[in-house]
PDB file of N, CA and C in Angstrom:
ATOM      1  N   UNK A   1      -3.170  -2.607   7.993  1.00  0.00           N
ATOM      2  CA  UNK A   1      -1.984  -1.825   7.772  1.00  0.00           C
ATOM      3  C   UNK A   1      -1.012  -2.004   8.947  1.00  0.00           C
ATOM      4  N   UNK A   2      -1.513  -2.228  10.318  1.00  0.00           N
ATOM      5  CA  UNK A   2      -0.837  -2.474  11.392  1.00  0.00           C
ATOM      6  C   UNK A   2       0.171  -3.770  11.014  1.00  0.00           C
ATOM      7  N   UNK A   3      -0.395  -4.411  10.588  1.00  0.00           N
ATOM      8  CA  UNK A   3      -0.241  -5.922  10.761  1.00  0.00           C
ATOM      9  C   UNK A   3       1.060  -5.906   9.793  1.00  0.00           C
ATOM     10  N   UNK A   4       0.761  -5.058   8.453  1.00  0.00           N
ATOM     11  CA  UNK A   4       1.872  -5.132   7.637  1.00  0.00           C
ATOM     12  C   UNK A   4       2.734  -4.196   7.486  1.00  0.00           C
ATOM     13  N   UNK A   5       2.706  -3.341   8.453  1.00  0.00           N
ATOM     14  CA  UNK A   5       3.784  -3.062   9.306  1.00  0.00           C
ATOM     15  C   UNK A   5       4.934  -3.412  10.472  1.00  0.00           C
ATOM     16  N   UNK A   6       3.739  -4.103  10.989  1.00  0.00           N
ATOM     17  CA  UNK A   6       4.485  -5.010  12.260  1.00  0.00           C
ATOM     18  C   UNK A   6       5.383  -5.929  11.953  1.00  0.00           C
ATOM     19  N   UNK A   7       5.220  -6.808  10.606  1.00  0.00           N
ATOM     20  CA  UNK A   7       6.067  -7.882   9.786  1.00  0.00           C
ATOM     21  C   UNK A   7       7.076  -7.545   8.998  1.00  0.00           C
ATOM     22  N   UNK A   8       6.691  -6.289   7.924  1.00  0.00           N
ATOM     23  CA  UNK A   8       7.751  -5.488   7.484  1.00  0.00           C
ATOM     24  C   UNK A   8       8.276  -5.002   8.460  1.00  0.00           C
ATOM     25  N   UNK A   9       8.232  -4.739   9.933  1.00  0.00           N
ATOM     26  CA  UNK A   9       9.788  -3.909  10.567  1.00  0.00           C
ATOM     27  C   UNK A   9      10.167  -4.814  11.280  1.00  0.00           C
ATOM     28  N   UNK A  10       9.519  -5.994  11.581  1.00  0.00           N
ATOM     29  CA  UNK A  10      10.236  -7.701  11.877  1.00  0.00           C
ATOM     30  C   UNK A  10      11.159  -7.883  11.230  1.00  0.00           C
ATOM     31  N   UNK A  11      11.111  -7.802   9.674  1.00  0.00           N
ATOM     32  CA  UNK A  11      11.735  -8.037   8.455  1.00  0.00           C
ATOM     33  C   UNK A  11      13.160  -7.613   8.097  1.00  0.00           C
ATOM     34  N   UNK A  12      12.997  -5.947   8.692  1.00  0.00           N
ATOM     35  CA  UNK A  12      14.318  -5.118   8.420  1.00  0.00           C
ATOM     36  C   UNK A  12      15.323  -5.368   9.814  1.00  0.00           C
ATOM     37  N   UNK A  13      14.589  -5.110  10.973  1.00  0.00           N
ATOM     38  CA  UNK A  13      15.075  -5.786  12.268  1.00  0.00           C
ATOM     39  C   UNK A  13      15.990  -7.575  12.228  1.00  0.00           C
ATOM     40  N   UNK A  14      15.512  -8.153  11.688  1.00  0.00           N
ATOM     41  CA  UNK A  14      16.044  -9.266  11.186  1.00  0.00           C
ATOM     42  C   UNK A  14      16.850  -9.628  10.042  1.00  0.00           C
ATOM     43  N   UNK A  15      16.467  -8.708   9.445  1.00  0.00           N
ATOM     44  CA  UNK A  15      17.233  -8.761   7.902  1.00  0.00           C
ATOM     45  C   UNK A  15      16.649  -9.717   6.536  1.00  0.00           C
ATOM     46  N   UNK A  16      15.802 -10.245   7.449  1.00  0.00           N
ATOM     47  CA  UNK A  16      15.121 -10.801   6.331  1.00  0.00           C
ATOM     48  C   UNK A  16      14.328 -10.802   5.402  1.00  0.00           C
ATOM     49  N   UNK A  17      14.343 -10.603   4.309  1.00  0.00           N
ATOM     50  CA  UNK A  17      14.254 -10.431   3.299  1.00  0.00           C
ATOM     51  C   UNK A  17      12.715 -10.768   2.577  1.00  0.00           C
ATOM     52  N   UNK A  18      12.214 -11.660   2.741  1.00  0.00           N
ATOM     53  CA  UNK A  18      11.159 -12.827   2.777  1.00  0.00           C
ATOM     54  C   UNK A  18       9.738 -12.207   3.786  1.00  0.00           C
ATOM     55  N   UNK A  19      10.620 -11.659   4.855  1.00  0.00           N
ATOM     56  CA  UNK A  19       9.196 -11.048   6.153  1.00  0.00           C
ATOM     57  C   UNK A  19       8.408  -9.885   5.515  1.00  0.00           C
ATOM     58  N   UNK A  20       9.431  -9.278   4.307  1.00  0.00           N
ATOM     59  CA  UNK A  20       9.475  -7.648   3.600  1.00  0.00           C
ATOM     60  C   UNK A  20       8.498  -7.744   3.060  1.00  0.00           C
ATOM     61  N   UNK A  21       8.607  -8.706   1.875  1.00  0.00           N
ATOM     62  CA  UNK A  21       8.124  -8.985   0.846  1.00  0.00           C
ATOM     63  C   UNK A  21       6.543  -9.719   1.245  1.00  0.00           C
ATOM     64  N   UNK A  22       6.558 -10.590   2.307  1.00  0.00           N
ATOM     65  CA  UNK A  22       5.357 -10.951   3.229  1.00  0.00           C
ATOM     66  C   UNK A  22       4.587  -9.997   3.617  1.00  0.00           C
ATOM     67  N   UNK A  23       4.862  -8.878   4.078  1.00  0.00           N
ATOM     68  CA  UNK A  23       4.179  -7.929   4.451  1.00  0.00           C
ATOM     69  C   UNK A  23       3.362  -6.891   3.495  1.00  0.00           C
ATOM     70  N   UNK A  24       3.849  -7.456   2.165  1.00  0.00           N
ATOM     71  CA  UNK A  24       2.932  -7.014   0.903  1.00  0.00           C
ATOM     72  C   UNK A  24       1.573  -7.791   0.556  1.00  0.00           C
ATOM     73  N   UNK A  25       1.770  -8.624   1.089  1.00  0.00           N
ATOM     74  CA  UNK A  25       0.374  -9.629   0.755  1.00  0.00           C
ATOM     75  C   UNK A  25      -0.779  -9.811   2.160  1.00  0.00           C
ATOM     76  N   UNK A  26      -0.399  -9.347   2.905  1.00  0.00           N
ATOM     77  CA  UNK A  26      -1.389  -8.644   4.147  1.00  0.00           C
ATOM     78  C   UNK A  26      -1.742  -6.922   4.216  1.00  0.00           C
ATOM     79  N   UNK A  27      -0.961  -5.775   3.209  1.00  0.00           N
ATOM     80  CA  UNK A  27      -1.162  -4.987   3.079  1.00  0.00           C
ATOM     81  C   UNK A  27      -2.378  -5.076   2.042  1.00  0.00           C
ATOM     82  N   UNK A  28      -3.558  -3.947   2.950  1.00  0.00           N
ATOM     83  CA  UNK A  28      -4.620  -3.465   2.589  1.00  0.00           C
ATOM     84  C   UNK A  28      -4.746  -2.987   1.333  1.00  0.00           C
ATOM     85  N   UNK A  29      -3.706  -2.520   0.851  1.00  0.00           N
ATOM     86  CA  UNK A  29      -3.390  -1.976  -0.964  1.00  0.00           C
ATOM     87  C   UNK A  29      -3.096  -2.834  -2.013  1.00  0.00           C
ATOM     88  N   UNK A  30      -2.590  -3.961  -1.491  1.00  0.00           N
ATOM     89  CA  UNK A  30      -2.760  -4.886  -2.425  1.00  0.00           C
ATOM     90  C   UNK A  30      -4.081  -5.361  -3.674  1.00  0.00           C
ATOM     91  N   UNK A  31      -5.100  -5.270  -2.999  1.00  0.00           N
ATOM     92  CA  UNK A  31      -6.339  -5.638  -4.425  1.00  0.00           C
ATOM     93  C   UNK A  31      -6.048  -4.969  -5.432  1.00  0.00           C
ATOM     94  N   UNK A  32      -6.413  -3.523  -4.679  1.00  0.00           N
ATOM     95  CA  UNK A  32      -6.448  -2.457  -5.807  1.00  0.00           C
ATOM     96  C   UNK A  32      -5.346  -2.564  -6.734  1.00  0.00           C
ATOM     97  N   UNK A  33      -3.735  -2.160  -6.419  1.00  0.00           N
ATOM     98  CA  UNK A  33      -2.902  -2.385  -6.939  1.00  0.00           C
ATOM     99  C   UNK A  33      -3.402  -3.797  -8.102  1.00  0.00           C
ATOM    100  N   UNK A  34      -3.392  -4.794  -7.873  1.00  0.00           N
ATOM    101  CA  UNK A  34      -3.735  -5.531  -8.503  1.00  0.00           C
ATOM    102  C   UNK A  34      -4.825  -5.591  -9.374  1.00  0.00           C
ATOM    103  N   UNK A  35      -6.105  -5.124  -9.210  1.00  0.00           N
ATOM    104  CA  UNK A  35      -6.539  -4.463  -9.848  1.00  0.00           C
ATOM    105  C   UNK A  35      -6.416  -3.573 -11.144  1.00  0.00           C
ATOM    106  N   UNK A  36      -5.888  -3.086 -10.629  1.00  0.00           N
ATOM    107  CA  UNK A  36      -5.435  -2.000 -11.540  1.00  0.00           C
ATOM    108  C   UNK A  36      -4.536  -2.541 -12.751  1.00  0.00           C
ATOM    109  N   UNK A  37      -3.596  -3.401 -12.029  1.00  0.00           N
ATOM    110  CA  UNK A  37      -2.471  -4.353 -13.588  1.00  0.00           C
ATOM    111  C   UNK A  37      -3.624  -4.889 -14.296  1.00  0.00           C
ATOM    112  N   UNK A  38      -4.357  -6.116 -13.500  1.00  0.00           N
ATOM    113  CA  UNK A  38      -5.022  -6.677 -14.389  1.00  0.00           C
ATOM    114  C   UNK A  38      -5.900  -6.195 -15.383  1.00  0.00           C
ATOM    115  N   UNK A  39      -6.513  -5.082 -15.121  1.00  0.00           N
ATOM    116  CA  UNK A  39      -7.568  -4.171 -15.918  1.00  0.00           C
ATOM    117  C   UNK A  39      -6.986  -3.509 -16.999  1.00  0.00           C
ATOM    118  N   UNK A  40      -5.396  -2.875 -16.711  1.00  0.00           N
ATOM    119  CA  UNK A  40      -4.674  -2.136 -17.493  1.00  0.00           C
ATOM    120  C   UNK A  40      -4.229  -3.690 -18.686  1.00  0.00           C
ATOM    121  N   UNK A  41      -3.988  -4.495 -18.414  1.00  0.00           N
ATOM    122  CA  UNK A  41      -3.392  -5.637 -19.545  1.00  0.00           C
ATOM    123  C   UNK A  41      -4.545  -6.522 -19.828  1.00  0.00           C
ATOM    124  N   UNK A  42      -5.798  -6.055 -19.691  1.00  0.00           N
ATOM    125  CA  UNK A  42      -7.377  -6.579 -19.991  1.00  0.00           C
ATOM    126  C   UNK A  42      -8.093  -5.418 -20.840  1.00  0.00           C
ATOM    127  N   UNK A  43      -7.018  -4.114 -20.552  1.00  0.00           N
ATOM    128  CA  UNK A  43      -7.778  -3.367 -21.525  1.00  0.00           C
ATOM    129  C   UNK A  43      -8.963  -3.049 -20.995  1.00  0.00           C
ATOM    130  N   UNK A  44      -9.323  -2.891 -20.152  1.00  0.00           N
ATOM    131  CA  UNK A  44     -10.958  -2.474 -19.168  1.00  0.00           C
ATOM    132  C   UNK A  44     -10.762  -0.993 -18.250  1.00  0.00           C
ATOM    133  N   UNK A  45     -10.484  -0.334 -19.177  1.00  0.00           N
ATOM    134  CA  UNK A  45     -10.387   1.179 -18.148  1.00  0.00           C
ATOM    135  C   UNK A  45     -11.072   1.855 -17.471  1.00  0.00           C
ATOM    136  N   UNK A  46     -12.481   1.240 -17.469  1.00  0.00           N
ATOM    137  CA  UNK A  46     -13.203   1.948 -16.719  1.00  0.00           C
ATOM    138  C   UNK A  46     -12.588   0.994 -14.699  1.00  0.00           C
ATOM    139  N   UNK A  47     -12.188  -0.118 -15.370  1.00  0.00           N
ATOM    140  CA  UNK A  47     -12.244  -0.693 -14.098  1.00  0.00           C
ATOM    141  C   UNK A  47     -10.419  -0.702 -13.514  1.00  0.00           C
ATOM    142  N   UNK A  48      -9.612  -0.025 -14.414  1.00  0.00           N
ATOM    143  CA  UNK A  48      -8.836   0.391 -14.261  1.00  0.00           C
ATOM    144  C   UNK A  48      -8.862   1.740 -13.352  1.00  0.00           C
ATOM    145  N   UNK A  49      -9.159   2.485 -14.065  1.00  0.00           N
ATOM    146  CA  UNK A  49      -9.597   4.019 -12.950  1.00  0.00           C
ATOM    147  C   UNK A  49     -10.251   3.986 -12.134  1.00  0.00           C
ATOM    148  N   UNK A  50     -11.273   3.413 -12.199  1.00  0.00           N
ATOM    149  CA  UNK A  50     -12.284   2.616 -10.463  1.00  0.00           C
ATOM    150  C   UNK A  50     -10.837   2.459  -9.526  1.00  0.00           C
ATOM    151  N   UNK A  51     -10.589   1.588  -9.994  1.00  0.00           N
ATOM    152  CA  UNK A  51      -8.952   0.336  -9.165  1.00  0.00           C
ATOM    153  C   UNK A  51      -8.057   1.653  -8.508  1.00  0.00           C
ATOM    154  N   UNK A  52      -7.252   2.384  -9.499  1.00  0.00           N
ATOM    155  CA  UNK A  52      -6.188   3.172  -9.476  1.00  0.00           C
ATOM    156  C   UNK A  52      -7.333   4.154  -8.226  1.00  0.00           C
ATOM    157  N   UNK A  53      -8.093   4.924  -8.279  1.00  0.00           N
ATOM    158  CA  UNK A  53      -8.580   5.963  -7.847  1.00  0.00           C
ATOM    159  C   UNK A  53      -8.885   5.708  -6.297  1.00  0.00           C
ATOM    160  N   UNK A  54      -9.132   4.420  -5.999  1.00  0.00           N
ATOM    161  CA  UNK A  54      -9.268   3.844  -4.980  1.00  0.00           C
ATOM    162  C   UNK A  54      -8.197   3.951  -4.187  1.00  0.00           C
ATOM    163  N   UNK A  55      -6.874   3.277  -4.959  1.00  0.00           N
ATOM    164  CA  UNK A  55      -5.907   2.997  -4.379  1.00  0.00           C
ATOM    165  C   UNK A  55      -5.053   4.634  -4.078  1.00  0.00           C
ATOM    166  N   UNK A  56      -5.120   5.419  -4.820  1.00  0.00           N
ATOM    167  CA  UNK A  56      -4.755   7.204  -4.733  1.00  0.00           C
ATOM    168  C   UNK A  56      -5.419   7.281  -3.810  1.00  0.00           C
ATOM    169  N   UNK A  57      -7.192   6.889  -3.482  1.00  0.00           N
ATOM    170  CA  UNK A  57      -7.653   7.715  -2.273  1.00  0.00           C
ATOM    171  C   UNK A  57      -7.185   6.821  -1.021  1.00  0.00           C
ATOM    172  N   UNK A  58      -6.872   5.299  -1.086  1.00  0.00           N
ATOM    173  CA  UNK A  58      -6.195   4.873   0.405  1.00  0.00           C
ATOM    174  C   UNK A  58      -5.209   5.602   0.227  1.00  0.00           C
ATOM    175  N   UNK A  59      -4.269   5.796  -0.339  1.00  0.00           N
ATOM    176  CA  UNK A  59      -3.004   6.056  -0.208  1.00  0.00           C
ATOM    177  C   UNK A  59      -2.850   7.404   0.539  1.00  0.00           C
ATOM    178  N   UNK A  60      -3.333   8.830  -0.088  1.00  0.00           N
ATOM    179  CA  UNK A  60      -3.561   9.701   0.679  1.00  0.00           C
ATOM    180  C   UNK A  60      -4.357   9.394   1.959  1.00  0.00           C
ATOM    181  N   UNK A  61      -5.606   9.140   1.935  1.00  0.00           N
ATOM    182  CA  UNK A  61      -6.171   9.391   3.430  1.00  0.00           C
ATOM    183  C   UNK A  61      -4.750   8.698   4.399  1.00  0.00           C
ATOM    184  N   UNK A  62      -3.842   7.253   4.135  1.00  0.00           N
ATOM    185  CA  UNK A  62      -3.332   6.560   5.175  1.00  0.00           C
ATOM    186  C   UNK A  62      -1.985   8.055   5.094  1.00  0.00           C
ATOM    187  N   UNK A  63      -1.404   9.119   4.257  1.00  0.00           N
ATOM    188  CA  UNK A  63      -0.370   9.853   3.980  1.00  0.00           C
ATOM    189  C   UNK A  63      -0.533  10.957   5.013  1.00  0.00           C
ATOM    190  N   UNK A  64      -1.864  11.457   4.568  1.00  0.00           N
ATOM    191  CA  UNK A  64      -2.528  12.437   5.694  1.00  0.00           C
ATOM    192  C   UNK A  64      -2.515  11.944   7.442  1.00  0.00           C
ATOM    193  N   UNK A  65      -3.411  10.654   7.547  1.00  0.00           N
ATOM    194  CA  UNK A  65      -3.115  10.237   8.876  1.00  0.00           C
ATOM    195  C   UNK A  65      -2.073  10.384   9.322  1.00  0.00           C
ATOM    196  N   UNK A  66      -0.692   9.758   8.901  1.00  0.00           N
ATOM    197  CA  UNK A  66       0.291   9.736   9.286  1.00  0.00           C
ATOM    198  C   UNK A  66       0.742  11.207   9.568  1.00  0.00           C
ATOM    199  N   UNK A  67       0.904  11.996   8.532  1.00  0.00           N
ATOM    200  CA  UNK A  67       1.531  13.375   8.588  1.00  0.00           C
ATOM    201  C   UNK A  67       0.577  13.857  10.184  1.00  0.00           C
ATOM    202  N   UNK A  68      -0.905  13.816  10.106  1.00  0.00           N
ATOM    203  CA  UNK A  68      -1.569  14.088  11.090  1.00  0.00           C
ATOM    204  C   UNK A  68      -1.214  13.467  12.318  1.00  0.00           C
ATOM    205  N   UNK A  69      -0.367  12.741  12.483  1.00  0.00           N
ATOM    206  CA  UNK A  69       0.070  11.716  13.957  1.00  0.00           C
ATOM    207  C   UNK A  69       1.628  12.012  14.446  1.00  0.00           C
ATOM    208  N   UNK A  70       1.930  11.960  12.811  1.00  0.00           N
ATOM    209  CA  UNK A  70       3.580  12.055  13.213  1.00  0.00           C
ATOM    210  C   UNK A  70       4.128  13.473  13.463  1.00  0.00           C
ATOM    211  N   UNK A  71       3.519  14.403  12.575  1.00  0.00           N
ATOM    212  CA  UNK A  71       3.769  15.774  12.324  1.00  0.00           C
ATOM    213  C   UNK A  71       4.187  16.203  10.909  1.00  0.00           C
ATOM    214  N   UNK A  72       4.451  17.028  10.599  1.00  0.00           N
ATOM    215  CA  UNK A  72       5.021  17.522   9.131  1.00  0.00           C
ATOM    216  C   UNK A  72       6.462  18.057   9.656  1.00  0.00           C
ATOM    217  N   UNK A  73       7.541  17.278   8.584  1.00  0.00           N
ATOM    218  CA  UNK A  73       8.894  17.255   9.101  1.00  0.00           C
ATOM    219  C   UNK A  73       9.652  18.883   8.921  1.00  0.00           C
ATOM    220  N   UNK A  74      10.055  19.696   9.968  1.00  0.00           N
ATOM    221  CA  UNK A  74      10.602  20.735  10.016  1.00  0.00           C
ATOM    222  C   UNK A  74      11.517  21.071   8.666  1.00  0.00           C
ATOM    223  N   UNK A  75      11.298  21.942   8.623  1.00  0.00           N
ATOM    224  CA  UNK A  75      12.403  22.409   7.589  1.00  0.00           C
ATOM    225  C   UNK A  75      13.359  23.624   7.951  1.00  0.00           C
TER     226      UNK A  75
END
């Protein structure tokens, strides 16, 4: 996640366009995501919801970390 962060804010810092989109294919969420299309247009839902449920639980635990590091934004 570091890593595809570090390239995605290379990307916006530079403007380039290409570093952005690079930084999707070293992100850790990628299988699943993928996963998940292929299963959903294979018609295999059990391995669809495996896929998706995975990718909901990275997604929160990395949502939580963050909120837990950065803070929860004042209101």
């Amino acid at each position: 996640m570091l890593v595809a962060g570090i390239i995605a804010g290379l990307g916006v810092i530079t403007g380039n366009q290409i570093l952005i989109v690079g930084a999707k294919l070293v992100s850790p969420d990628l299988l699943p995501s993928c996963a998940t299309c292929v299963a959903l247009v294979g018609r295999q839902i059990g391995l669809a919801a495996r896929s998706f449920v995975t990718l909901l639980t990275f997604s929160g635990t990395v949502t939580l970390a963050l909120q837990r590091r950065i803070g929860s934004p004042s209101r």
